[in-house]
Protein backbone atom coordinates (compact mmCIF):
# COMPACT_ATOMS: atom_id res chain seq x y z
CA UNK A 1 45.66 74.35 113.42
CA UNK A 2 42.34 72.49 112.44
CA UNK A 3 40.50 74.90 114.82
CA UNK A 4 41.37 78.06 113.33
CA UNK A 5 40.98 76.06 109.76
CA UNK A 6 37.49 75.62 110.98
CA UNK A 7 37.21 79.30 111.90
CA UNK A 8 38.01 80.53 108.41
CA UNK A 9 35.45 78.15 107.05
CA UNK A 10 32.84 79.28 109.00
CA UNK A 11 33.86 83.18 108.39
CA UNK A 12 33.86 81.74 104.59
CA UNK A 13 30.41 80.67 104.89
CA UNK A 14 29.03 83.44 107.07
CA UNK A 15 30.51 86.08 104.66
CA UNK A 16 28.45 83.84 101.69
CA UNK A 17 25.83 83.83 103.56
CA UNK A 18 25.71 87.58 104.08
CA UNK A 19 26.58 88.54 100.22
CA UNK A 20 23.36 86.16 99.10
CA UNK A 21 21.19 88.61 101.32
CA UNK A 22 23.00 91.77 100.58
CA UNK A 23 22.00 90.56 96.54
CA UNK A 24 18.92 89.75 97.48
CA UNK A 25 17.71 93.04 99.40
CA UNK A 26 19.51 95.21 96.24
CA UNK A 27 17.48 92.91 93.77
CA UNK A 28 14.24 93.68 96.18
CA UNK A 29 14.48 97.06 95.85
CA UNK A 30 15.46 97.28 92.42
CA UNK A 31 12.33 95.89 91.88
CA UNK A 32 10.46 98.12 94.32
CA UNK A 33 12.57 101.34 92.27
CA UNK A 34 10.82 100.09 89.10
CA UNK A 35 7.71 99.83 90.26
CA UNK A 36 7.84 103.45 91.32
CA UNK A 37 9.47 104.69 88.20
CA UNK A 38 6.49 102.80 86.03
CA UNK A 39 3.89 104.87 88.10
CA UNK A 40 5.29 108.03 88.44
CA UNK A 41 5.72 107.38 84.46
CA UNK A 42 2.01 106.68 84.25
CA UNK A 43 1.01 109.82 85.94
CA UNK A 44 3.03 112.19 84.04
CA UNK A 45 1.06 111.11 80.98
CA UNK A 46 -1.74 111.22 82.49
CA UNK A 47 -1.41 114.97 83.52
CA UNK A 48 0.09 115.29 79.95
CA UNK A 49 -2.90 114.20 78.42
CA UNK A 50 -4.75 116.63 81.06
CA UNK A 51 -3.15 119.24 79.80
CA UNK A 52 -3.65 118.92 76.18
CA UNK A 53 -7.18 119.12 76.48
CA UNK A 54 -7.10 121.89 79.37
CA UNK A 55 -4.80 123.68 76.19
CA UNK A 56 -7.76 122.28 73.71
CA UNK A 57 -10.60 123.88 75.68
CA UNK A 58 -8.80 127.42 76.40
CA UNK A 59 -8.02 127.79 72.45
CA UNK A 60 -11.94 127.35 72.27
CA UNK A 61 -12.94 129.60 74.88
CA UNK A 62 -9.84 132.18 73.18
CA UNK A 63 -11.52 132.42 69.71
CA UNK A 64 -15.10 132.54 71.31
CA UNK A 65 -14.06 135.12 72.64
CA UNK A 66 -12.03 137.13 70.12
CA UNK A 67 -14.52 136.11 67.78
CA UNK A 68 -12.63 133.82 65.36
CA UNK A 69 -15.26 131.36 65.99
CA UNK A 70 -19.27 131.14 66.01
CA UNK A 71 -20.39 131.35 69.59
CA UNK A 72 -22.63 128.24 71.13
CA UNK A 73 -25.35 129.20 68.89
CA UNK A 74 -23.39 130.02 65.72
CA UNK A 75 -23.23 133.80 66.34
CA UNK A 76 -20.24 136.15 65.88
CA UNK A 77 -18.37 137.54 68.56
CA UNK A 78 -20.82 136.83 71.25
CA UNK A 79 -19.14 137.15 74.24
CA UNK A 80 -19.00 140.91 73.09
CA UNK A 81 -22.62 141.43 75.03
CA UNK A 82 -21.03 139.82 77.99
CA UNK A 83 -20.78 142.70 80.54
CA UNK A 84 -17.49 141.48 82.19
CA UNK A 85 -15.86 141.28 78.73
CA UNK A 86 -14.09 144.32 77.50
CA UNK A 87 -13.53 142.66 74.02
């Protein structure tokens, strides 16, 4: 009777043992998850940011262009003597 008393208690403890590093691998990568989630957060505005200048820089280029804007040395419609443009 004692011996299989002392059998349960040792199940007991290895079962104990086994949840603590079960909890402790889940709180590891957790951890690890949010790390990853932070960075790939970081990036994204980062190519955000990317892309509102890229989107900055093509409205300037656009009304060179169509001739909204002065050209690079403050004349009209510029790009107009550029032989590749049909504008």
């Amino acid at each position: 009777m004692i011996a299989i008393l002392a059998v349960g208690v040792a199940l007991a403890g290895l079962m104990l043992r086994g949840q603590h590093s079960l909890d402790k691998r889940v709180d590891e990568l957790r951890s690890d998850l949010t790390l990853r989630i932070d960075g790939l957060d970081a990036r994204l505005r980062s190519v955000e940011t990317g892309l509102a200048e890229v989107k900055g820089q093509l409205a300037i280029v656009r009304d060179y262009i169509t001739g909204r804007n002065a050209g690079p040395r403050g004349e009209r419609g510029w790009c107009r003597r550029v032989t590749c443009c049909t504008v």
